[in-house]
N, C-alpha and C. Protein backbone atom coordinates (compact mmCIF):
# COMPACT_ATOMS: atom_id res chain seq x y z
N UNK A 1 128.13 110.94 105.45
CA UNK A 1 127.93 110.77 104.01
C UNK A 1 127.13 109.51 103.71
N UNK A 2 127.54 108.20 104.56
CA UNK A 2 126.62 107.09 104.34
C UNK A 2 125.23 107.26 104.55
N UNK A 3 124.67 107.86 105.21
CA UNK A 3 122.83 108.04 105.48
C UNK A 3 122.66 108.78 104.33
N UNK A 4 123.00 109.33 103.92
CA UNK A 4 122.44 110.35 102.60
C UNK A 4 122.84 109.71 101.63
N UNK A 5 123.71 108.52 101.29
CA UNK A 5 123.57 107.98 100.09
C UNK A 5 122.41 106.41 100.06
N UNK A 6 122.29 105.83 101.80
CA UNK A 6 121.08 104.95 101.53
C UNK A 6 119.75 105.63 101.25
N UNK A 7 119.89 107.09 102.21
CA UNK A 7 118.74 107.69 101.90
C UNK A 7 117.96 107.60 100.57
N UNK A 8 119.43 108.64 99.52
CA UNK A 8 118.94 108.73 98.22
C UNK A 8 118.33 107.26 97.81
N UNK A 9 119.06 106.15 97.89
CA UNK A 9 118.84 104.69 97.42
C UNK A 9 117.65 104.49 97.75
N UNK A 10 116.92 104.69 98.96
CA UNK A 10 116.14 104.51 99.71
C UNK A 10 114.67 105.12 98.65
N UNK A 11 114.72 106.36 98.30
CA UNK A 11 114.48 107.71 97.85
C UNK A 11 113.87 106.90 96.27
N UNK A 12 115.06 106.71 95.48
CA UNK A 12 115.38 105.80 94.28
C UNK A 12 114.35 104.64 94.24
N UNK A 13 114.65 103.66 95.21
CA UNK A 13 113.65 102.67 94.96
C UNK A 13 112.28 102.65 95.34
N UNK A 14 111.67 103.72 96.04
CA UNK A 14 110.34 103.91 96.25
C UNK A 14 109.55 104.43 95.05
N UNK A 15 110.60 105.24 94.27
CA UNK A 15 110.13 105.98 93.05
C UNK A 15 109.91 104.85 91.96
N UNK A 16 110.25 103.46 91.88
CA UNK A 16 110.11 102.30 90.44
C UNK A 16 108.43 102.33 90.67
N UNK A 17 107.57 102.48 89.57
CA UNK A 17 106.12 102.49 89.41
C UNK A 17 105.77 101.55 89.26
N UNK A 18 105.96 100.62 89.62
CA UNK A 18 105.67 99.09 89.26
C UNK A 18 104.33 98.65 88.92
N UNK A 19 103.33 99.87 89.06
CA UNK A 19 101.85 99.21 87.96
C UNK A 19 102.24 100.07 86.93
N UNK A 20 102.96 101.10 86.87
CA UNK A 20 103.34 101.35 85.12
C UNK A 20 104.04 100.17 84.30
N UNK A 21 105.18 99.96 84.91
CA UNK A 21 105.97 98.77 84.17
C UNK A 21 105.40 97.78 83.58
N UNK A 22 104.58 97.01 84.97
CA UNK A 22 103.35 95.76 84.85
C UNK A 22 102.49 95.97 83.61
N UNK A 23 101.59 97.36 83.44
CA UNK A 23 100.92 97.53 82.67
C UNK A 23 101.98 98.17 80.91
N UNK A 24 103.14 98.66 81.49
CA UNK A 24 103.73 98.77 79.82
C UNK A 24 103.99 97.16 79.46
N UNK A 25 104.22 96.54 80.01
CA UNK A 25 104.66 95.39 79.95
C UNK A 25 103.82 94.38 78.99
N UNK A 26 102.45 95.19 79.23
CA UNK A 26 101.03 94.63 78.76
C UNK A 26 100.76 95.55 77.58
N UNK A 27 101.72 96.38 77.22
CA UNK A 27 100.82 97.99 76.12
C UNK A 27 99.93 98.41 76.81
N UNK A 28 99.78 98.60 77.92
CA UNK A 28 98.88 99.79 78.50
C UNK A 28 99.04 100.84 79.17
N UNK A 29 98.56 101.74 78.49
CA UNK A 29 98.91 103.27 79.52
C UNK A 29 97.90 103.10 80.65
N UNK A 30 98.53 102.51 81.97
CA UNK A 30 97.16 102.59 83.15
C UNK A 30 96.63 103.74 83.41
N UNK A 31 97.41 105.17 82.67
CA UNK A 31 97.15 106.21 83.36
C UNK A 31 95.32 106.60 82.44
N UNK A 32 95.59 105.77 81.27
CA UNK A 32 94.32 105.72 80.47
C UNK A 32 93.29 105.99 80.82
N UNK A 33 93.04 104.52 81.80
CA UNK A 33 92.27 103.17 82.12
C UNK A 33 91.30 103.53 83.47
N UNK A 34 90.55 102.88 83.35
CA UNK A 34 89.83 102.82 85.07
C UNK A 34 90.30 104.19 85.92
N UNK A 35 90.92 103.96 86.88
CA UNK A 35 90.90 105.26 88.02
C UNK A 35 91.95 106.50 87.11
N UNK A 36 92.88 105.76 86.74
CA UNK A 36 94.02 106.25 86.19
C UNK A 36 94.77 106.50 87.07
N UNK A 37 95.04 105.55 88.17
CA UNK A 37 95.56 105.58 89.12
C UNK A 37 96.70 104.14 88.40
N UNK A 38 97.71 104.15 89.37
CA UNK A 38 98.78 103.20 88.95
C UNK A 38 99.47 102.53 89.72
N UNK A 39 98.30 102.52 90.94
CA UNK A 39 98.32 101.22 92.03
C UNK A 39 97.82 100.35 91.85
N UNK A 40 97.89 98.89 92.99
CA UNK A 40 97.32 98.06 92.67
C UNK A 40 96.02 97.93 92.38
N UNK A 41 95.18 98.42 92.75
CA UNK A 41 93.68 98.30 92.28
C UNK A 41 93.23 98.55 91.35
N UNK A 42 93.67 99.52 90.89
CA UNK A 42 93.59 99.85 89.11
C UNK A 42 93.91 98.85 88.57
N UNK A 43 95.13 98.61 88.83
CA UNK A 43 95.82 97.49 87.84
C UNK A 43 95.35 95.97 87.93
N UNK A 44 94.52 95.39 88.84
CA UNK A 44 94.01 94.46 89.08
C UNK A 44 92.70 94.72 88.37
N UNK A 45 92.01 95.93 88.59
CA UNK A 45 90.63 96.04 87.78
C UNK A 45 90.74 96.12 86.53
N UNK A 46 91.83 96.92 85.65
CA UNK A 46 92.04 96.94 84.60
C UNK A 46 92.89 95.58 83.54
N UNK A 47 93.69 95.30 84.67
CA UNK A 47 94.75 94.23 83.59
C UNK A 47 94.23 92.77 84.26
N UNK A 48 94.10 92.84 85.38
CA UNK A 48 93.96 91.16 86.37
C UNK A 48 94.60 90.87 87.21
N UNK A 49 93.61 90.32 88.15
CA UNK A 49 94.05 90.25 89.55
C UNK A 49 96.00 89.76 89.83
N UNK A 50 95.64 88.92 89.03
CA UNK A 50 97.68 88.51 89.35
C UNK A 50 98.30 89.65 88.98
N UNK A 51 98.43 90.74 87.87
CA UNK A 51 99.05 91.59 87.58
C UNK A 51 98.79 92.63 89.13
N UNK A 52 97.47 92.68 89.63
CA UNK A 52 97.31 93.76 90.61
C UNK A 52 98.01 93.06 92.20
N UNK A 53 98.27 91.90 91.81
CA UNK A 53 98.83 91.39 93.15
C UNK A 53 100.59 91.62 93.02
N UNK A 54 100.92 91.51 91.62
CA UNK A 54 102.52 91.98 91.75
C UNK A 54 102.92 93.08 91.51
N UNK A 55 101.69 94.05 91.52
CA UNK A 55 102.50 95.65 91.48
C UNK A 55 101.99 95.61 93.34
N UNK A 56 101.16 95.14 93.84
CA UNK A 56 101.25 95.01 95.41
C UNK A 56 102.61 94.53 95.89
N UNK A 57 102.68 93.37 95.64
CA UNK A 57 104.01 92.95 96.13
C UNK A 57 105.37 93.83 96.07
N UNK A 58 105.45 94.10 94.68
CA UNK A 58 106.61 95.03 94.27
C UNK A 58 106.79 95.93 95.20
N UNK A 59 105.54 97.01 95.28
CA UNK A 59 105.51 98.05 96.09
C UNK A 59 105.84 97.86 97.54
N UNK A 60 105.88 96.95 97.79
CA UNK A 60 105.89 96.51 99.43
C UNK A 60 107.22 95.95 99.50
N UNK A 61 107.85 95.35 98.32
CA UNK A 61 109.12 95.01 98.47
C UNK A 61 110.45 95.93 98.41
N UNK A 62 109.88 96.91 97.75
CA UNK A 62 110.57 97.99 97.34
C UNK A 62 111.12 98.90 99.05
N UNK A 63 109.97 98.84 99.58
CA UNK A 63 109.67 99.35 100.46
C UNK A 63 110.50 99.02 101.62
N UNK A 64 110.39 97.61 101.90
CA UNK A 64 111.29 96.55 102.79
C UNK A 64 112.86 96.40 102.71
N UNK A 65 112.86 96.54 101.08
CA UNK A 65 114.15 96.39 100.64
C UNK A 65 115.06 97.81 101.14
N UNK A 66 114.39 98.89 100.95
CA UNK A 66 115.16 100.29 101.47
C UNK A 66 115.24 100.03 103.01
N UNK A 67 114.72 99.50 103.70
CA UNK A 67 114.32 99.39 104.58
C UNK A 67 116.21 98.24 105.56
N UNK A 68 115.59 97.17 104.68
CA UNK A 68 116.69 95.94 104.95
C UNK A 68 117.99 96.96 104.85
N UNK A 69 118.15 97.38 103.91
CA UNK A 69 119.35 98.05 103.37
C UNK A 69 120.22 99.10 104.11
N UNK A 70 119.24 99.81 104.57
CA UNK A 70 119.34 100.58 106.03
C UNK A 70 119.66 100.04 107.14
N UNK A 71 118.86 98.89 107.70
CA UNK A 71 119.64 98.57 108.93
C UNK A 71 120.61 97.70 108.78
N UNK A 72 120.73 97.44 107.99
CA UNK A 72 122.45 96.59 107.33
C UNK A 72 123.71 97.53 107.54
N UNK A 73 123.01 98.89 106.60
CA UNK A 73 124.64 99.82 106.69
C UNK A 73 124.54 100.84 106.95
N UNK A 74 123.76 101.26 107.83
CA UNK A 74 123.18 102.09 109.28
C UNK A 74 123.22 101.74 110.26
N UNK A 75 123.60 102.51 111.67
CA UNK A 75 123.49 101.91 112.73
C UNK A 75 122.98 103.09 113.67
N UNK A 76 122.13 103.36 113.23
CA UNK A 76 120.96 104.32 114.18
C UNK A 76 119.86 104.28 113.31
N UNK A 77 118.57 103.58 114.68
CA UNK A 77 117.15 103.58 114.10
C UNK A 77 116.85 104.84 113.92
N UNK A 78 117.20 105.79 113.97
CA UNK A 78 117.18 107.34 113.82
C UNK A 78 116.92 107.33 111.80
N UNK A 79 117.91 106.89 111.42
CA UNK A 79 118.37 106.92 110.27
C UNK A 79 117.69 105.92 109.43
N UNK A 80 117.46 104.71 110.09
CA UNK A 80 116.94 104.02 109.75
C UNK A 80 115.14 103.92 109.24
N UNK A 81 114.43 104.62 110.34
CA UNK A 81 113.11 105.21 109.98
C UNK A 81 113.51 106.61 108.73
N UNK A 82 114.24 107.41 108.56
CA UNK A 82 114.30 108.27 107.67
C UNK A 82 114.14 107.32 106.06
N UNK A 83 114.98 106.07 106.67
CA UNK A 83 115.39 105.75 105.39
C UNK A 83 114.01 105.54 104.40
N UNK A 84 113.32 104.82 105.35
CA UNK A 84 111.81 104.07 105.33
C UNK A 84 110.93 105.18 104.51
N UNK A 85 111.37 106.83 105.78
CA UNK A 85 110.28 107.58 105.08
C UNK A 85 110.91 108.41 103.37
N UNK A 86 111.85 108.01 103.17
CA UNK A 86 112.22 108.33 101.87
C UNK A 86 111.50 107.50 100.89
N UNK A 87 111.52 106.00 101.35
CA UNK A 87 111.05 105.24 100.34
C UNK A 87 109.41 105.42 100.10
N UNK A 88 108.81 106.10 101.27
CA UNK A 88 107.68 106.20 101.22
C UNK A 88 107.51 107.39 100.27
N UNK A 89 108.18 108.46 100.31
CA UNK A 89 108.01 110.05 99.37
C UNK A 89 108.48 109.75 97.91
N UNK A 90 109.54 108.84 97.91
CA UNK A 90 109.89 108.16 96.65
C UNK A 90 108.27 107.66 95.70
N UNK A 91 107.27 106.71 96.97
CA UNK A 91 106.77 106.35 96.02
C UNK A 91 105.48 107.40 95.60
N UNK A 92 105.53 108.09 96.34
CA UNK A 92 104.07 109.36 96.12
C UNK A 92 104.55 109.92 94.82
C-alpha cells in the first residue's frame, strides 16, 4: 500500500505547473503568449529571465522532492525509480 501512495504523491507533485502559477502570479495566461508553452523558456521569453529560472528550479525541485521522498519511505530502488517516473508523467 506504501509505494502506491508515494507513487500517487510522487504523481501529484510533478503535476504543480509552476510557469502557470509564476505567470498567474503576474496576470498572464502563458498559454496566450510566445510558444504557449508553460515551461521555462516561454516564461523567461515572455515574463523574464528570473521568472524563467524559478519555474526551472521549481520543476526540478518538484522532481527531486518525489524523488527524496521515495527513498526515505521506500526501500527498493525498484520503487524508487517508479516513483521518479511518476513525477515525470505527472509533469507532461
Amino acid at each position: 500500500m506504501r509505494p502506491l501512495l508515494v507513487w500517487a504523491l510522487a504523481y501529484f507533485l510533478g503535476s504543480i505547473p509552476f510557469g502557470v502559477l509564476i505567470a498567474r502570479a503576474r496576470k498572464i495566461n502563458i498559454q496566450e503568449h510566445g510558444s504557449g508553452n508553460i515551461g521555462a523558456t516561454n516564461i523567461a521569453r515572455v515574463i523574464g529571465r528570473k521568472e524563467g529560472v524559478l519555474t526551472l528550479v521549481g520543476d526540478c525541485a518538484k522532481g527531486a522532492l518525489a524523488v527524496m521522498i521515495a527513498s526515505a519511505t521506500l526501500n527498493s530502488d525498484v520503487h524508487v525509480a517508479v516513483a521518479a517516473l511518476m513525477a515525470f508523467l505527472g509533469h507532461l
